[in-house]
Protein backbone atom coordinates (compact mmCIF):
# COMPACT_ATOMS: atom_id res chain seq x y z
CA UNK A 1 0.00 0.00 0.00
CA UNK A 2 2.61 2.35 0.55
CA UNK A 3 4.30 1.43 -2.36
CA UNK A 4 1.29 2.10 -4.59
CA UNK A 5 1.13 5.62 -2.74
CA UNK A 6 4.83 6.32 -3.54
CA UNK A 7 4.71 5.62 -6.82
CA UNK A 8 1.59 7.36 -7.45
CA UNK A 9 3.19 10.70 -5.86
CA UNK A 10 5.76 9.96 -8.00
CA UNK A 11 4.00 9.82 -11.10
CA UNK A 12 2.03 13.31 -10.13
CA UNK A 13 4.94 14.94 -9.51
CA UNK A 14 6.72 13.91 -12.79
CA UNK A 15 3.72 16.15 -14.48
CA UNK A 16 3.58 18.58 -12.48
CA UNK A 17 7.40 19.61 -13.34
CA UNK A 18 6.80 18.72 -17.11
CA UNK A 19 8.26 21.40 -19.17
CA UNK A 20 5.75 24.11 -20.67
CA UNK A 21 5.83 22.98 -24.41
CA UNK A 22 3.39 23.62 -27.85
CA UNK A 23 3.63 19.88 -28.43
CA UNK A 24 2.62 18.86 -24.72
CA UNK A 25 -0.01 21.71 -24.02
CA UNK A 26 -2.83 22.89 -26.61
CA UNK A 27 -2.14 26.83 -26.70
CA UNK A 28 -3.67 29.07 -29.47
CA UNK A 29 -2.19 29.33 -32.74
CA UNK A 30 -1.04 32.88 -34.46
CA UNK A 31 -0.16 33.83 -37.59
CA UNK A 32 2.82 36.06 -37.53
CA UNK A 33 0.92 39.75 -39.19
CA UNK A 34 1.85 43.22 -37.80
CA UNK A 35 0.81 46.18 -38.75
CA UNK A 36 2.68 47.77 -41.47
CA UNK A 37 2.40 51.64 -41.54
CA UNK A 38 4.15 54.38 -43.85
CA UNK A 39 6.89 56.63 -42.36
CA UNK A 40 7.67 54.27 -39.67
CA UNK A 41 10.67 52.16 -38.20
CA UNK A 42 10.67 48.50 -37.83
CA UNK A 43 13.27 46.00 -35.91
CA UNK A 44 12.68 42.34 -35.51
CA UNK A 45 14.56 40.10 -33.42
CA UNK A 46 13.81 36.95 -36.12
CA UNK A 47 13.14 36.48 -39.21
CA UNK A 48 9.16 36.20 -40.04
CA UNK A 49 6.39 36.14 -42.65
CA UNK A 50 4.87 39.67 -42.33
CA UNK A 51 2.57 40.58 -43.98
CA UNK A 52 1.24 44.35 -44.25
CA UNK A 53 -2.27 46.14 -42.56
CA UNK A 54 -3.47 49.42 -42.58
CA UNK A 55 -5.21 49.76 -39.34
CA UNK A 56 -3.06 52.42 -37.19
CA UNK A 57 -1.99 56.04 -37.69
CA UNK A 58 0.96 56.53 -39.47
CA UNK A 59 1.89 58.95 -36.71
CA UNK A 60 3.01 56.24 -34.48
CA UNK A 61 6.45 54.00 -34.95
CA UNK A 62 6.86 50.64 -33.47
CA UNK A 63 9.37 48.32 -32.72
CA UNK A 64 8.56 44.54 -32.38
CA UNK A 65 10.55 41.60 -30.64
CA UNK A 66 9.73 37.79 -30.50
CA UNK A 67 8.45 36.44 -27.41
CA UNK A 68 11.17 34.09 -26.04
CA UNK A 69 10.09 30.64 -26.12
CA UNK A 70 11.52 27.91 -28.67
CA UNK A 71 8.52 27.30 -31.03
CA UNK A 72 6.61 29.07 -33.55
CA UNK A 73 3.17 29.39 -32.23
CA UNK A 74 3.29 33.00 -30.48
CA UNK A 75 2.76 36.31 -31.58
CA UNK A 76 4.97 39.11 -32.38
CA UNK A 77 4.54 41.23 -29.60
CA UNK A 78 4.38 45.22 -30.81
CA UNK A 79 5.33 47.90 -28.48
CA UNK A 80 4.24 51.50 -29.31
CA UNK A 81 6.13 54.97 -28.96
CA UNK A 82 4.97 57.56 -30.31
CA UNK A 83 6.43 59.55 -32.62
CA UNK A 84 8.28 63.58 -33.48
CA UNK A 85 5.39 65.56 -33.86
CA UNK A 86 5.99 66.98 -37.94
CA UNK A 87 6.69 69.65 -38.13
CA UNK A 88 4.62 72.24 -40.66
CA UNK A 89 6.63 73.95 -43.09
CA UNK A 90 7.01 77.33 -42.20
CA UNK A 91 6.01 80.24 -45.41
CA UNK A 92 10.18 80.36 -45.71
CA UNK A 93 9.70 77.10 -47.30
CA UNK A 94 6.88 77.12 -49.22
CA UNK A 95 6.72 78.01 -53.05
CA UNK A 96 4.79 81.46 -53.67
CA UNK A 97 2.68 80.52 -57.08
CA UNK A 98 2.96 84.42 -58.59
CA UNK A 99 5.53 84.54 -60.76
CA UNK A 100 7.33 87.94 -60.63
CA UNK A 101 5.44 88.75 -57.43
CA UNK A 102 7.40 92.16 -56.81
CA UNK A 103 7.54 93.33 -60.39
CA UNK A 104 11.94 92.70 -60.47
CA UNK A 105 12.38 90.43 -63.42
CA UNK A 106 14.67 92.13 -66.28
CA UNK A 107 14.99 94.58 -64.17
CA UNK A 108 11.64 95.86 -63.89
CA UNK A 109 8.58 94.55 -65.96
CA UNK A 110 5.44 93.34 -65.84
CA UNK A 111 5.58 90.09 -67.19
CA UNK A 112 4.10 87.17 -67.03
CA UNK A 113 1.35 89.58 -65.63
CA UNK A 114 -1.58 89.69 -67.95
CA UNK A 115 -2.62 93.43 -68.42
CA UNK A 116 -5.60 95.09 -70.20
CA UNK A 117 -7.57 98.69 -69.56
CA UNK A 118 -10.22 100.40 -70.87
CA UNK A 119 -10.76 104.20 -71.47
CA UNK A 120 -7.54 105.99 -70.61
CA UNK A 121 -5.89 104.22 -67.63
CA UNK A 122 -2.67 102.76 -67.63
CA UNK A 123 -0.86 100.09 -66.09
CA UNK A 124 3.21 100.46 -66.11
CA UNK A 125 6.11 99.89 -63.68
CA UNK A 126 6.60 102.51 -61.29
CA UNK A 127 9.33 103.44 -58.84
CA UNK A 128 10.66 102.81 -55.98
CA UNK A 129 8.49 100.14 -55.11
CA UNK A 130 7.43 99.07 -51.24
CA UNK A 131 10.88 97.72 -50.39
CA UNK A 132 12.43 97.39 -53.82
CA UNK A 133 13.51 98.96 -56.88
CA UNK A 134 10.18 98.16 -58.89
CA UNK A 135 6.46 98.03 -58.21
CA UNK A 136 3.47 98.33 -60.70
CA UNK A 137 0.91 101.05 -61.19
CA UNK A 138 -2.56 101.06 -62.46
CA UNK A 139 -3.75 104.66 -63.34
CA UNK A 140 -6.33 106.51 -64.43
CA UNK A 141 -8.30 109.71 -64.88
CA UNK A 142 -12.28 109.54 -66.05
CA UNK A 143 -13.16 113.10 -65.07
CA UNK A 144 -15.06 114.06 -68.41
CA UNK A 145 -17.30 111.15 -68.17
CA UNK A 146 -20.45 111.76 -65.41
CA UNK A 147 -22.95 108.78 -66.83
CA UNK A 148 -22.07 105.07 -67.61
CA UNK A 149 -23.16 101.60 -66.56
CA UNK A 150 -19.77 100.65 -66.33
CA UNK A 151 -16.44 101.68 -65.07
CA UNK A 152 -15.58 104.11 -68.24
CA UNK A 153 -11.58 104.31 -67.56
CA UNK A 154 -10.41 100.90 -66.40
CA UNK A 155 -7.08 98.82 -65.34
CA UNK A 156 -6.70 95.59 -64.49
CA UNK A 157 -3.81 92.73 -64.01
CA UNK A 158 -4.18 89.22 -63.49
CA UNK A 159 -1.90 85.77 -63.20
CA UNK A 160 -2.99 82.16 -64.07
CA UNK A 161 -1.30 79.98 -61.35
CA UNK A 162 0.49 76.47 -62.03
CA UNK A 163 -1.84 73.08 -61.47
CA UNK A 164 -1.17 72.15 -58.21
CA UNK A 165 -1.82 68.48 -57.30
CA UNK A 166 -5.63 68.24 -56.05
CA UNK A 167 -6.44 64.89 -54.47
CA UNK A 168 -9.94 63.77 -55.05
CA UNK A 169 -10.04 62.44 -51.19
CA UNK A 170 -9.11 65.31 -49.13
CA UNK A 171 -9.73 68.07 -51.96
CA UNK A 172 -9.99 71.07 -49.41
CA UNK A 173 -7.09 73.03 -49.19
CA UNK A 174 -5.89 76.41 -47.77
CA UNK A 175 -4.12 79.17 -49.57
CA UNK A 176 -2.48 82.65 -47.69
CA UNK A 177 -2.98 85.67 -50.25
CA UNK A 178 -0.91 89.26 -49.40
CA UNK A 179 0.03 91.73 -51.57
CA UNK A 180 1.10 95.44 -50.55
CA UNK A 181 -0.75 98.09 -51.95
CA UNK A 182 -0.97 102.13 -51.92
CA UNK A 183 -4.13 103.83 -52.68
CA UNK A 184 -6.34 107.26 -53.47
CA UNK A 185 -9.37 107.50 -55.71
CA UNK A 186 -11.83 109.72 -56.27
CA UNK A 187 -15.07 109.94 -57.37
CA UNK A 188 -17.31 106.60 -58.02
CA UNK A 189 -14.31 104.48 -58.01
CA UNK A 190 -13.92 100.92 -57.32
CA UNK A 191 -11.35 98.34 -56.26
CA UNK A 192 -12.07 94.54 -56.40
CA UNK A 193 -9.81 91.53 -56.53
CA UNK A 194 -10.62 87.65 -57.14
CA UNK A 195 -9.30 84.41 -56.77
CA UNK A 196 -9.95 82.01 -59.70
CA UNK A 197 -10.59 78.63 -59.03
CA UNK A 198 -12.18 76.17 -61.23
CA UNK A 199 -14.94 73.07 -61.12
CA UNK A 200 -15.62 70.53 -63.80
CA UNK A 201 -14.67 72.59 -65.88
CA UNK A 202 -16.43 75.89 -64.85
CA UNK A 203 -14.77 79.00 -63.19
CA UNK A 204 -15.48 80.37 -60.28
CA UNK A 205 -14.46 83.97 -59.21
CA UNK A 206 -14.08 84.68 -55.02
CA UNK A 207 -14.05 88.28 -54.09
CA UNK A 208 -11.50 89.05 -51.55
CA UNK A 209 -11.19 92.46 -51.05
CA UNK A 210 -12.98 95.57 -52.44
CA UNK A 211 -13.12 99.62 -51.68
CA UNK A 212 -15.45 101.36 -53.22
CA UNK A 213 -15.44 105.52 -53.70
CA UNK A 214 -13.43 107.93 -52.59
CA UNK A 215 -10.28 106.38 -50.84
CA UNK A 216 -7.31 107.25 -49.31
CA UNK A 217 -4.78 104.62 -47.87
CA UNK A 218 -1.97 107.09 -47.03
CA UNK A 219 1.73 107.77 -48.18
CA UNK A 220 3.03 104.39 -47.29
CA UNK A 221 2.67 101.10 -48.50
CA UNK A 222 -0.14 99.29 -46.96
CA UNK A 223 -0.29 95.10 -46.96
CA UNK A 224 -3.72 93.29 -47.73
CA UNK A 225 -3.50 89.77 -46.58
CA UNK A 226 -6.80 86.67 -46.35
CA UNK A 227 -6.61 83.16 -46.23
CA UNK A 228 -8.67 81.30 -48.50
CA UNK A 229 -9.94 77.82 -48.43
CA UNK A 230 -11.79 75.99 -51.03
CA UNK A 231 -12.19 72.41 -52.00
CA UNK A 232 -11.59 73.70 -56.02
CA UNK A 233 -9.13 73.52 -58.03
CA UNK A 234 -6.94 77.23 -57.93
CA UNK A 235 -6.23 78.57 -61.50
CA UNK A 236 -5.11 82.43 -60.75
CA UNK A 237 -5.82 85.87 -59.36
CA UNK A 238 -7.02 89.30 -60.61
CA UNK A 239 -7.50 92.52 -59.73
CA UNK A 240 -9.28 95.51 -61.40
CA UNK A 241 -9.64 99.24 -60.59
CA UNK A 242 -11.67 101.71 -62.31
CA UNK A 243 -13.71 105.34 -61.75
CA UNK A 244 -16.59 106.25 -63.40
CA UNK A 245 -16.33 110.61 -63.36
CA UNK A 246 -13.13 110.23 -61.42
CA UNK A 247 -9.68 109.48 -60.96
CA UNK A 248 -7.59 106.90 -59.01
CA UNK A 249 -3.46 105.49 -58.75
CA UNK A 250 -3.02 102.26 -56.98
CA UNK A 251 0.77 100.85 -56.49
CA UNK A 252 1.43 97.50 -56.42
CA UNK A 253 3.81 95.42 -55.11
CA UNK A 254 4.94 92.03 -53.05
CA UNK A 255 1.84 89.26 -53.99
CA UNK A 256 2.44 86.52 -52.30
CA UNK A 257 0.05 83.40 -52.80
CA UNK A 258 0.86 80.00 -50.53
CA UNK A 259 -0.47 76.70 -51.04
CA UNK A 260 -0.47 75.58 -47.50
């Protein structure tokens, strides 16, 4: 009898210290997939198959290590830090879309600007300019005319901007406009200026800024700036200024336009 107890003990306690094994104990079985995100790091301890999801933020980097244990059967445990906060690029880096924003090409000129008036105005290079050598001028003098349904004497500039890439997903976008400008009219004057943008193939013109009758900004340069945001495509910028029974000068100088 007390051998039988013996041996039984014996037995149990040849179980009980059995090494933890896949092949002696039914544990669950993985496949070896982690997440695969863009602009992140990777290290693995081993070698294994994995394969790529899309389920995380690409704002977070991971590093992954192998359980220790001698078979195949567990996971790949991640571990998460977080990652640098990007930084946004600041308007030093970013590309202005006006060509020959401060009027300095060749030494002073106008183009690519596209340029037209009506009655006897007049847009040229002036200068100085606000901080520069050059600026442009739209003038204009419509004192003999009293009656008209439109603005009788007439400048106006405008720029078509590059295509900028527009994705279909996340098509709104934000754009900073500036220019410097100095100012006097009078009479029944008035100053407008538009963003272009463009829709299946129809334009669309945004009003940013007008001033409308007599106007005086002062001696100095004065800077206009908006932000615009619009889920179009951008295609270019205009401004007009005209006087019906008056006169008006308006300097121009410094447009800035950034895709942000």
């Amino acid at each position: 009898m007390h051998a039988l107890l013996l041996a039984t003990v014996i037995c149990l306690g040849l179980v009980a210290g059995k090494p933890y094994s896949a092949s002696s104990v039914a544990v669950p079985q993985y496949t070896n997939k982690v997440p695969i995100y863009s602009n992140t790091t990777y290290t693995l301890s081993s070698s294994s198959n994995v394969q790529p999801t899309n389920d995380k933020p690409s704002t977070t980097t991971s590093s992954y290590t192998r359980q220790p244990n001698n078979t195949s059967s567990y996971p790949i445990v991640p571990t998460y830090t977080s990652a640098p906060t990007p930084t946004p690029p600041t308007n030093a880096t970013l590309r202005n879309l006006f060509y020959n924003p401060g009027f300095e090409d060749n030494g002073g000129s106008l183009s690519p600007w596209n340029v037209s008036t009506d009655g006897n105005a007049t847009v040229r290079i002036t200068r100085p300019g606000s901080n520069s050598a050059n600026a442009a001028v739209i003038s204009g003098d419509d004192n003999n005319q009293t009656t008209s349904d439109f603005f009788f004497t007439m400048g106006k500039m405008s720029q078509t901007f590059d295509t900028l890439p527009h994705d279909p997903l996340n098509p709104t976008r934000s754009y900073d406009f500036s220019y410097e400008y100095k100012y006097f009219a009078k009479g029944n004057c008035q100053l407008q200026s538009h963003i272009r943008t463009e829709a299946s193939g129809i334009e669309l013109y945004y009003t940013i800024q007008v001033i409308e009758r007599s106007y005086d900004s002062g001696p100095g340069y004065v800077t206009f700036s908006e932000r615009f945001t619009t889920s179009f495509n951008l295609r270019g910028f205009e401004l007009f200024v005209g006087c019906i029974g008056g006169s008006f000068r308006l300097e121009l100088d410094n447009f800035s336009a950034l895709a942000l």
